[in-house]
Protein backbone atom coordinates (compact mmCIF):
# COMPACT_ATOMS: atom_id res chain seq x y z
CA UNK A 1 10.71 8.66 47.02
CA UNK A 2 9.69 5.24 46.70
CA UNK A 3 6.21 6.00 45.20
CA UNK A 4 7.85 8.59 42.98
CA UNK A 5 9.94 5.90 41.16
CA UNK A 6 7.41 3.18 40.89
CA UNK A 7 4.70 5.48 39.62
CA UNK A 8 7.49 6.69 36.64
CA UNK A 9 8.44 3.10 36.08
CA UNK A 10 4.57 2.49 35.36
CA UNK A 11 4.53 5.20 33.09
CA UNK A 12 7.26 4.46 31.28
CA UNK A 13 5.81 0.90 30.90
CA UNK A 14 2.47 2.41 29.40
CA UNK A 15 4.06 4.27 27.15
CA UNK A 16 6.14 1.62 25.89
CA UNK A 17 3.04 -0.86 25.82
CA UNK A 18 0.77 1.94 23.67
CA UNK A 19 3.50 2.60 21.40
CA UNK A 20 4.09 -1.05 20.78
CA UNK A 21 0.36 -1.90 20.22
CA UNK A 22 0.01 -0.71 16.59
CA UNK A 23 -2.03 -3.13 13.94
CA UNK A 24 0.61 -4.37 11.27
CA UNK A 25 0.50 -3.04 8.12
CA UNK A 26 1.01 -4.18 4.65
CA UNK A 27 3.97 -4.09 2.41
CA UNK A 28 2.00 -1.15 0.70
CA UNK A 29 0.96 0.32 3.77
CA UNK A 30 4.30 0.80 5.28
CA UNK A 31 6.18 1.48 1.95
CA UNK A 32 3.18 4.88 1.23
CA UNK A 33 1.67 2.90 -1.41
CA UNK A 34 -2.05 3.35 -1.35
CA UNK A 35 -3.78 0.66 -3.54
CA UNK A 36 -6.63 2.50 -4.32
CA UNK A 37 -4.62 5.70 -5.81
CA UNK A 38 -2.79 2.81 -7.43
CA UNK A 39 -6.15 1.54 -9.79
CA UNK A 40 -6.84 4.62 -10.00
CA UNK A 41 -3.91 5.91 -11.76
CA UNK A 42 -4.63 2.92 -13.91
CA UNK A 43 -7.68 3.63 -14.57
CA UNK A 44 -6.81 7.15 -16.06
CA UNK A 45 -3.85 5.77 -17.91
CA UNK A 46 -1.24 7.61 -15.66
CA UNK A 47 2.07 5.83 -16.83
CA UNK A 48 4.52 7.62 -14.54
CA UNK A 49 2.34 7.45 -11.50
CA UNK A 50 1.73 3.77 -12.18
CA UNK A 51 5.02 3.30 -12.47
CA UNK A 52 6.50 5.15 -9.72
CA UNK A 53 3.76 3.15 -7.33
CA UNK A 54 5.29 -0.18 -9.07
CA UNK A 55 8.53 1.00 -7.75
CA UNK A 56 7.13 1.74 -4.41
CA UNK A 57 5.73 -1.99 -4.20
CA UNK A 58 2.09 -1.47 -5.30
CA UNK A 59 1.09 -5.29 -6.27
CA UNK A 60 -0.19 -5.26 -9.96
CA UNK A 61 -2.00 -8.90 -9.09
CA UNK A 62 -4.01 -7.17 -6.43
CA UNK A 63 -7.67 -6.89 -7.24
CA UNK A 64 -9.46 -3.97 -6.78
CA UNK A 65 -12.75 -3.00 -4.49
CA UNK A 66 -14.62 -4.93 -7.01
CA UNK A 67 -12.53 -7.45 -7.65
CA UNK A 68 -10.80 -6.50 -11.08
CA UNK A 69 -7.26 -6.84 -11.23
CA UNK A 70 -5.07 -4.13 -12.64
CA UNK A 71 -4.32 -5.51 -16.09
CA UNK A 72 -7.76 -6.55 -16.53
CA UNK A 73 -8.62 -2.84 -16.02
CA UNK A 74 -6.34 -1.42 -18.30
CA UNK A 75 -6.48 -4.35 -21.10
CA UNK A 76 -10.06 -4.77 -21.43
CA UNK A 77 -12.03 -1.97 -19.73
CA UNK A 78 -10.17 1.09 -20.64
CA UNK A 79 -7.65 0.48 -23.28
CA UNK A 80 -4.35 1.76 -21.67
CA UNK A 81 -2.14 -0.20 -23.46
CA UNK A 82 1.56 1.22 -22.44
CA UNK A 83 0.33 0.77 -19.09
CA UNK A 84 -0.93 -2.95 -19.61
CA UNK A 85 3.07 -3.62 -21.01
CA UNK A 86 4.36 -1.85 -18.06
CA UNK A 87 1.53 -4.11 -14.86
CA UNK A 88 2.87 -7.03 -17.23
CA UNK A 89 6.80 -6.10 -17.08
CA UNK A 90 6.30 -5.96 -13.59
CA UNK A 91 4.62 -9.56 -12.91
CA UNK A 92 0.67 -8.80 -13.57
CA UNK A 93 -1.12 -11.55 -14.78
């Protein structure tokens, strides 16, 4: 009986330790924003999905994989400018 309740002690340690030893994620990460969809959509010029990712706590000041930011996309590269008001309204720089 003994054996019995140490081995489901063990267990229940191992599965608390595994569940526990998850990598942190970012603000985005946890809050379903997904950085990449986020220059994207400001890329294309897609107001309400750049706005509802704002909302969801995409960082405007983030650069992207090759190291633009997203109001330097949209200002300079590809001429959104509602979007470039809206990254700015929000804090981009």
């Amino acid at each position: 009986m003994k054996k019995v309740i140490y081995i489901v002690i063990v267990l229940i340690i191992l599965i608390v330790c595994f569940g526990c030893a998850t990598t942190s994620k970012t603000k985005e990460e946890r809050e379903g924003v997904n950085q990449e969809v986020f220059f994207q959509s400001v890329r294309s010029g897609d107001y309400a999905e750049v706005k509802r990712l704002i909302k969801a706590g995409a960082d405007g000041n983030a650069q992207s994989n090759d190291g633009s930011k997203a109001l330097i996309i949209v200002a300079l590269q590809y001429g959104h400018p509602e979007v470039a008001q809206l990254l700015i309204e929000a804090g981009a720089k």
